[in-house]
Protein backbone atom coordinates (compact mmCIF):
# COMPACT_ATOMS: atom_id res chain seq x y z
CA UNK A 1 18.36 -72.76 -204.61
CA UNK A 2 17.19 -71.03 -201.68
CA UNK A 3 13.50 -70.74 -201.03
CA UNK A 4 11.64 -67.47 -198.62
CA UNK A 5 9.63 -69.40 -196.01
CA UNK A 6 6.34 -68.00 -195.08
CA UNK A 7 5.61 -66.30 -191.32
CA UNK A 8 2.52 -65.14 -189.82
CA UNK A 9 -0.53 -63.61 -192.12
CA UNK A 10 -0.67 -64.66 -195.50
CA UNK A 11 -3.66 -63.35 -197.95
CA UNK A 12 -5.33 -65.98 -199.83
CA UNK A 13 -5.73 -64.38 -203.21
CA UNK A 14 -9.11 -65.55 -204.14
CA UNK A 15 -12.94 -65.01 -204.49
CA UNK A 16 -14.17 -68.79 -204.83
CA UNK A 17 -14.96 -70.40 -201.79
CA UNK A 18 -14.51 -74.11 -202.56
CA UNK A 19 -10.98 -73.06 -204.01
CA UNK A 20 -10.39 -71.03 -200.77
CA UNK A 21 -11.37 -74.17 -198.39
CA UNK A 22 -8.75 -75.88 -200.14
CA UNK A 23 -6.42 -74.11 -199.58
CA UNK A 24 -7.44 -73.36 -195.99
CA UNK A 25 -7.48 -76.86 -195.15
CA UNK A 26 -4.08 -77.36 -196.74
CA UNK A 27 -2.29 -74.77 -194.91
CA UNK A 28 -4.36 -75.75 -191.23
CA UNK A 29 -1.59 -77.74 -190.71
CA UNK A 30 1.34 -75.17 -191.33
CA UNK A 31 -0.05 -72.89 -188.56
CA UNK A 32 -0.67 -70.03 -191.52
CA UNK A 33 -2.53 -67.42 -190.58
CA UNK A 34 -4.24 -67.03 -193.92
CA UNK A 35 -7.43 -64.13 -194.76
CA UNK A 36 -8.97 -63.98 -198.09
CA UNK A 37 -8.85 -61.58 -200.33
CA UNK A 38 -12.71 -60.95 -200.38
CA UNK A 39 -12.56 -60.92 -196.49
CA UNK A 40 -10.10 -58.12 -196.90
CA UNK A 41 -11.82 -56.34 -199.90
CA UNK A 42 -9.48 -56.61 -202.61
CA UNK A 43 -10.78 -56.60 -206.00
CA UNK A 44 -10.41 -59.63 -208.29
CA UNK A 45 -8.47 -58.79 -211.11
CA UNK A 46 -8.92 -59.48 -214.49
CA UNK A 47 -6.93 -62.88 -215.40
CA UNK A 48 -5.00 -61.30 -218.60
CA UNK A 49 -2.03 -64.13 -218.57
CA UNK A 50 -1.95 -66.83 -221.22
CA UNK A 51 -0.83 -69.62 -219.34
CA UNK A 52 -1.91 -71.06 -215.67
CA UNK A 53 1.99 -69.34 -213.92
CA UNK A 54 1.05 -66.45 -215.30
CA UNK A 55 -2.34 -66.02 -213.63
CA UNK A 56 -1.63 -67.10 -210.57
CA UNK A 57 1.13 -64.72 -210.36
CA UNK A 58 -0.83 -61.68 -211.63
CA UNK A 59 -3.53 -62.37 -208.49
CA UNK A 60 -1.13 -63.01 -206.03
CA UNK A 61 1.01 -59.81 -206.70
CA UNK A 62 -2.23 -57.85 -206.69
CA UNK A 63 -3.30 -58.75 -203.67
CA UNK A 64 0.25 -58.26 -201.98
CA UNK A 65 0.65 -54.97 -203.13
CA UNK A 66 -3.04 -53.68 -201.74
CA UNK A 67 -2.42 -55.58 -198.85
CA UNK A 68 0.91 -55.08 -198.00
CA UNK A 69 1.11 -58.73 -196.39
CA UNK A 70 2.36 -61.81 -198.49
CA UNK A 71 -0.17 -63.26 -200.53
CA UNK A 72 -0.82 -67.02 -202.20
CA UNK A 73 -2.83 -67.55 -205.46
CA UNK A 74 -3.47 -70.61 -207.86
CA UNK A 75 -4.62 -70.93 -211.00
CA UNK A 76 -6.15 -74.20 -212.25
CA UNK A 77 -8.02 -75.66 -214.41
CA UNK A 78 -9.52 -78.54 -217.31
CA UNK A 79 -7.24 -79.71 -219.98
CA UNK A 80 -9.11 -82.15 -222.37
CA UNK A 81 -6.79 -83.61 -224.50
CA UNK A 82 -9.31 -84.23 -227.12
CA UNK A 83 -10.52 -80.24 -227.51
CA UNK A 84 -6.93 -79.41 -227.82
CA UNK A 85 -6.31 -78.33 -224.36
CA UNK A 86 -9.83 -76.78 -224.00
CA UNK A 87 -11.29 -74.85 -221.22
CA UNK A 88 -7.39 -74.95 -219.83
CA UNK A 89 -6.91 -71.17 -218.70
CA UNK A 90 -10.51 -70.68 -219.41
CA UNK A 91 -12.08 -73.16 -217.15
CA UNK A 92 -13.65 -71.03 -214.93
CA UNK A 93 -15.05 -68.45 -217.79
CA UNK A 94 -16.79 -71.76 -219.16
CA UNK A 95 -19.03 -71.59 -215.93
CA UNK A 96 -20.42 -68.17 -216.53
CA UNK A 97 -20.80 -64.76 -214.02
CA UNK A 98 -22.98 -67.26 -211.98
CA UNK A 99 -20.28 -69.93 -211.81
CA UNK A 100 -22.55 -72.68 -213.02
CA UNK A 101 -20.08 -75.32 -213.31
CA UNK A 102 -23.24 -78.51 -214.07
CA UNK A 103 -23.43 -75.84 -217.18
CA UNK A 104 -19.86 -75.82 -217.69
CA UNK A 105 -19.30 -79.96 -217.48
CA UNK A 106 -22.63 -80.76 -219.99
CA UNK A 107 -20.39 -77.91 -222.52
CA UNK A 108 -17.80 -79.76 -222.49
CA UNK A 109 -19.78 -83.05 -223.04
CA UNK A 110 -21.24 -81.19 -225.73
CA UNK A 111 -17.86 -80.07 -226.93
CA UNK A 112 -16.97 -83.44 -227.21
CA UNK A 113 -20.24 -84.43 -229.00
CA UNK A 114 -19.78 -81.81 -231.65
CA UNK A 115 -16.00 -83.07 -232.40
CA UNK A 116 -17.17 -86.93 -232.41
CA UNK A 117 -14.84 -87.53 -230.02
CA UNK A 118 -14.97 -91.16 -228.64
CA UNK A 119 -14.24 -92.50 -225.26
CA UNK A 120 -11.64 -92.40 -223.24
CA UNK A 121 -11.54 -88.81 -222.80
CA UNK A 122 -8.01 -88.36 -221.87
CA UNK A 123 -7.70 -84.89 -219.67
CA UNK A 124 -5.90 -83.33 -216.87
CA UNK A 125 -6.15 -81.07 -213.99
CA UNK A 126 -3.16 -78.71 -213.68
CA UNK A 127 -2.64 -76.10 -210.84
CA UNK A 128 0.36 -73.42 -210.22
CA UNK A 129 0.73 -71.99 -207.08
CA UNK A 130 1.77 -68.60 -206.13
CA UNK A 131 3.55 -66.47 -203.44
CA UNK A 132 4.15 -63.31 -203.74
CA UNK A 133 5.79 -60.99 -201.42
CA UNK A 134 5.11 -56.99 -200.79
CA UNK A 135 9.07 -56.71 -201.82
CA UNK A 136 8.00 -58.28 -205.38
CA UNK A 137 9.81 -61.36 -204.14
CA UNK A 138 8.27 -64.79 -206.11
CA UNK A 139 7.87 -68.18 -205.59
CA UNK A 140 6.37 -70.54 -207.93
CA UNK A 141 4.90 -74.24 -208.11
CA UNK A 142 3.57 -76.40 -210.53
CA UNK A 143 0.96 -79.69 -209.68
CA UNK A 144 -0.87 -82.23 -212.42
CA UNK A 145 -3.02 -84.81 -212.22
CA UNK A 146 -3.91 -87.19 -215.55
CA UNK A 147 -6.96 -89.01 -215.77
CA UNK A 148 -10.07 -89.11 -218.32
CA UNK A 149 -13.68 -87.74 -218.12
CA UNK A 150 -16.81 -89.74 -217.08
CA UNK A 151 -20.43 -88.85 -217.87
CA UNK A 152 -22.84 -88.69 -216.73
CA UNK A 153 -21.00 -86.40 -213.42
CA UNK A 154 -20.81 -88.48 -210.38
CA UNK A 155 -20.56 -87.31 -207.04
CA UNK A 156 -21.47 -84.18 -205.32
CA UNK A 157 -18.32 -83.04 -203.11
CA UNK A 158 -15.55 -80.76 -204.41
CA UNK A 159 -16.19 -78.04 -206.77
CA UNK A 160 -15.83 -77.22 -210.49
CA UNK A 161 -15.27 -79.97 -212.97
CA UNK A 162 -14.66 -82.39 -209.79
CA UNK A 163 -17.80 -84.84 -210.70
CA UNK A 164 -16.58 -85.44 -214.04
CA UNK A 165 -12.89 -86.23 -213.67
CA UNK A 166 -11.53 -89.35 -212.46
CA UNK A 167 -7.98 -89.50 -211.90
CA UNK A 168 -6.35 -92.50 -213.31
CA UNK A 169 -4.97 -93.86 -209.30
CA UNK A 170 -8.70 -94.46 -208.73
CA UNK A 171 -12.35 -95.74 -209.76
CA UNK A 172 -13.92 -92.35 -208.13
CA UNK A 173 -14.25 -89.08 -209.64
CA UNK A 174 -12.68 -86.42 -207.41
CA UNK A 175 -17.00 -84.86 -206.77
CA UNK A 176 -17.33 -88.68 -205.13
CA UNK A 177 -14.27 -88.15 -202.74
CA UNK A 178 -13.84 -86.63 -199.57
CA UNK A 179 -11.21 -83.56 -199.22
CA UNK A 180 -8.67 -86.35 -197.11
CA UNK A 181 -8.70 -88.57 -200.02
CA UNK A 182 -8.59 -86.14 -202.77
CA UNK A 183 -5.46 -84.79 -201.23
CA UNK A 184 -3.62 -88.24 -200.70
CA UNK A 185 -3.36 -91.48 -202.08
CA UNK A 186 -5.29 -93.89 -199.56
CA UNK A 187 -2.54 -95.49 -197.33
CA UNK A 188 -0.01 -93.22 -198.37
CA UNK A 189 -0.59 -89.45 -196.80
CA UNK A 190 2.91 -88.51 -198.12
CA UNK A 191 1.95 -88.34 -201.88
CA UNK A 192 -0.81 -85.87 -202.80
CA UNK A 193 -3.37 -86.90 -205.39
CA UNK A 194 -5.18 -83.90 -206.57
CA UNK A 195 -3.28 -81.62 -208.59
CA UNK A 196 -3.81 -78.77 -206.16
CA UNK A 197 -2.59 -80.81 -203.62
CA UNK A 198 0.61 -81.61 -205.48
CA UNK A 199 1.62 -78.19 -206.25
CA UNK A 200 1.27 -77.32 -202.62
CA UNK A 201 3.45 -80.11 -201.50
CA UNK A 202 6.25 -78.66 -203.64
CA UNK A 203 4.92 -75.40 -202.10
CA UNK A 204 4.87 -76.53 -198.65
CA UNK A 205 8.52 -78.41 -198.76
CA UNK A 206 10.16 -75.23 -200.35
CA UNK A 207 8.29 -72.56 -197.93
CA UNK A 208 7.04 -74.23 -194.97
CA UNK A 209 8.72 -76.57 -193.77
């Protein structure tokens, strides 16, 4: 199967600014000229989908169309085995209009409390990753990480549920590592670690290179 590689300006289909430094320091590299969608203006549509594909897809091709330049979106979040899949798609709703994600990780602590779940909490982070093209043109990657949750949070880099996930490579939550090691195994630069960074190897391999 034949993949459409990426040239010149590419919109960045998102309003969160850890999520969009991500993704700016994983295309750096690439040469991408990437703009965000809030440096452009665009709206943020409403995240209708029911599954992770399906919102990424809806931002990017909203942000192609207004634009009329390619644009890349991703849609990730918390899966906790142990509330049935719980915040998932909803991960970043769990955090409020203010985006109060300390709020959102003692919820799902208290989630967890209420269902007398025990330790470990199993969990993963997935990401999909999407291009879309003015044409309607699609590409489409998938990234997961498994690990379990750790409270109290530890660590105060990254963003979101970071501080209280630890994938299962490591001893650190991904809020106690730096962006270099969150994106690759240490000693091995070739295999991504976060799930983020995994879909955007597939991504990258398919589009960029």
């Amino acid at each position: 199967m034949s993949h459409r590689k990426i040239h010149g300006k590419l919109v960045i289909a998102t309003h969160n600014p850890g999520k969009l430094w991500e993704l700016q320091q994983l295309l750096a590299p690439h040469g991408v000229d990437a703009v965000s969608a809030g440096d452009l203006g665009l709206p943020e549509p409403e995240e209708t989908e029911t599954t992770f594909a399906g919102n990424a897809a809806l931002k990017a091709r909203a942000a192609a169309m207004a634009s009329g330049l390619p644009a890349f979106a991703d849609d990730s979040g918390l899966c906790v085995d142990a509330l049935d899949g719980a915040p998932g798609i909803y991960s970043a709703r769990w955090a409020g209009e203010n985006r109060d994600f300390k709020a959102a990780c003692e919820l799902v602590r208290q989630k967890l409390e209420e269902r007398g779940a025990t330790p470990p909490f199993r969990a993963n982070f997935t990401c999909a990753l999407a291009v879309v093209w003015p044409d309607g043109h699609i590409e489409e990657f998938e990234g997961r990480v498994d690990g379990v949750l750790v409270f109290p949070p530890r660590g105060d880099k990254g963003f979101g549920y970071d501080p209280i996930f630890k994938p299962d490579e490591l001893d650190k939550t991904f809020g106690e590592m730096m962006s270099a090691e969150k994106h690759a195994l240490p000693g091995d630069g070739s295999r991504a670690l976060s799930h983020r960074a995994r879909a955007f190897q597939a991504l990258a391999k398919a589009c960029l290179d």
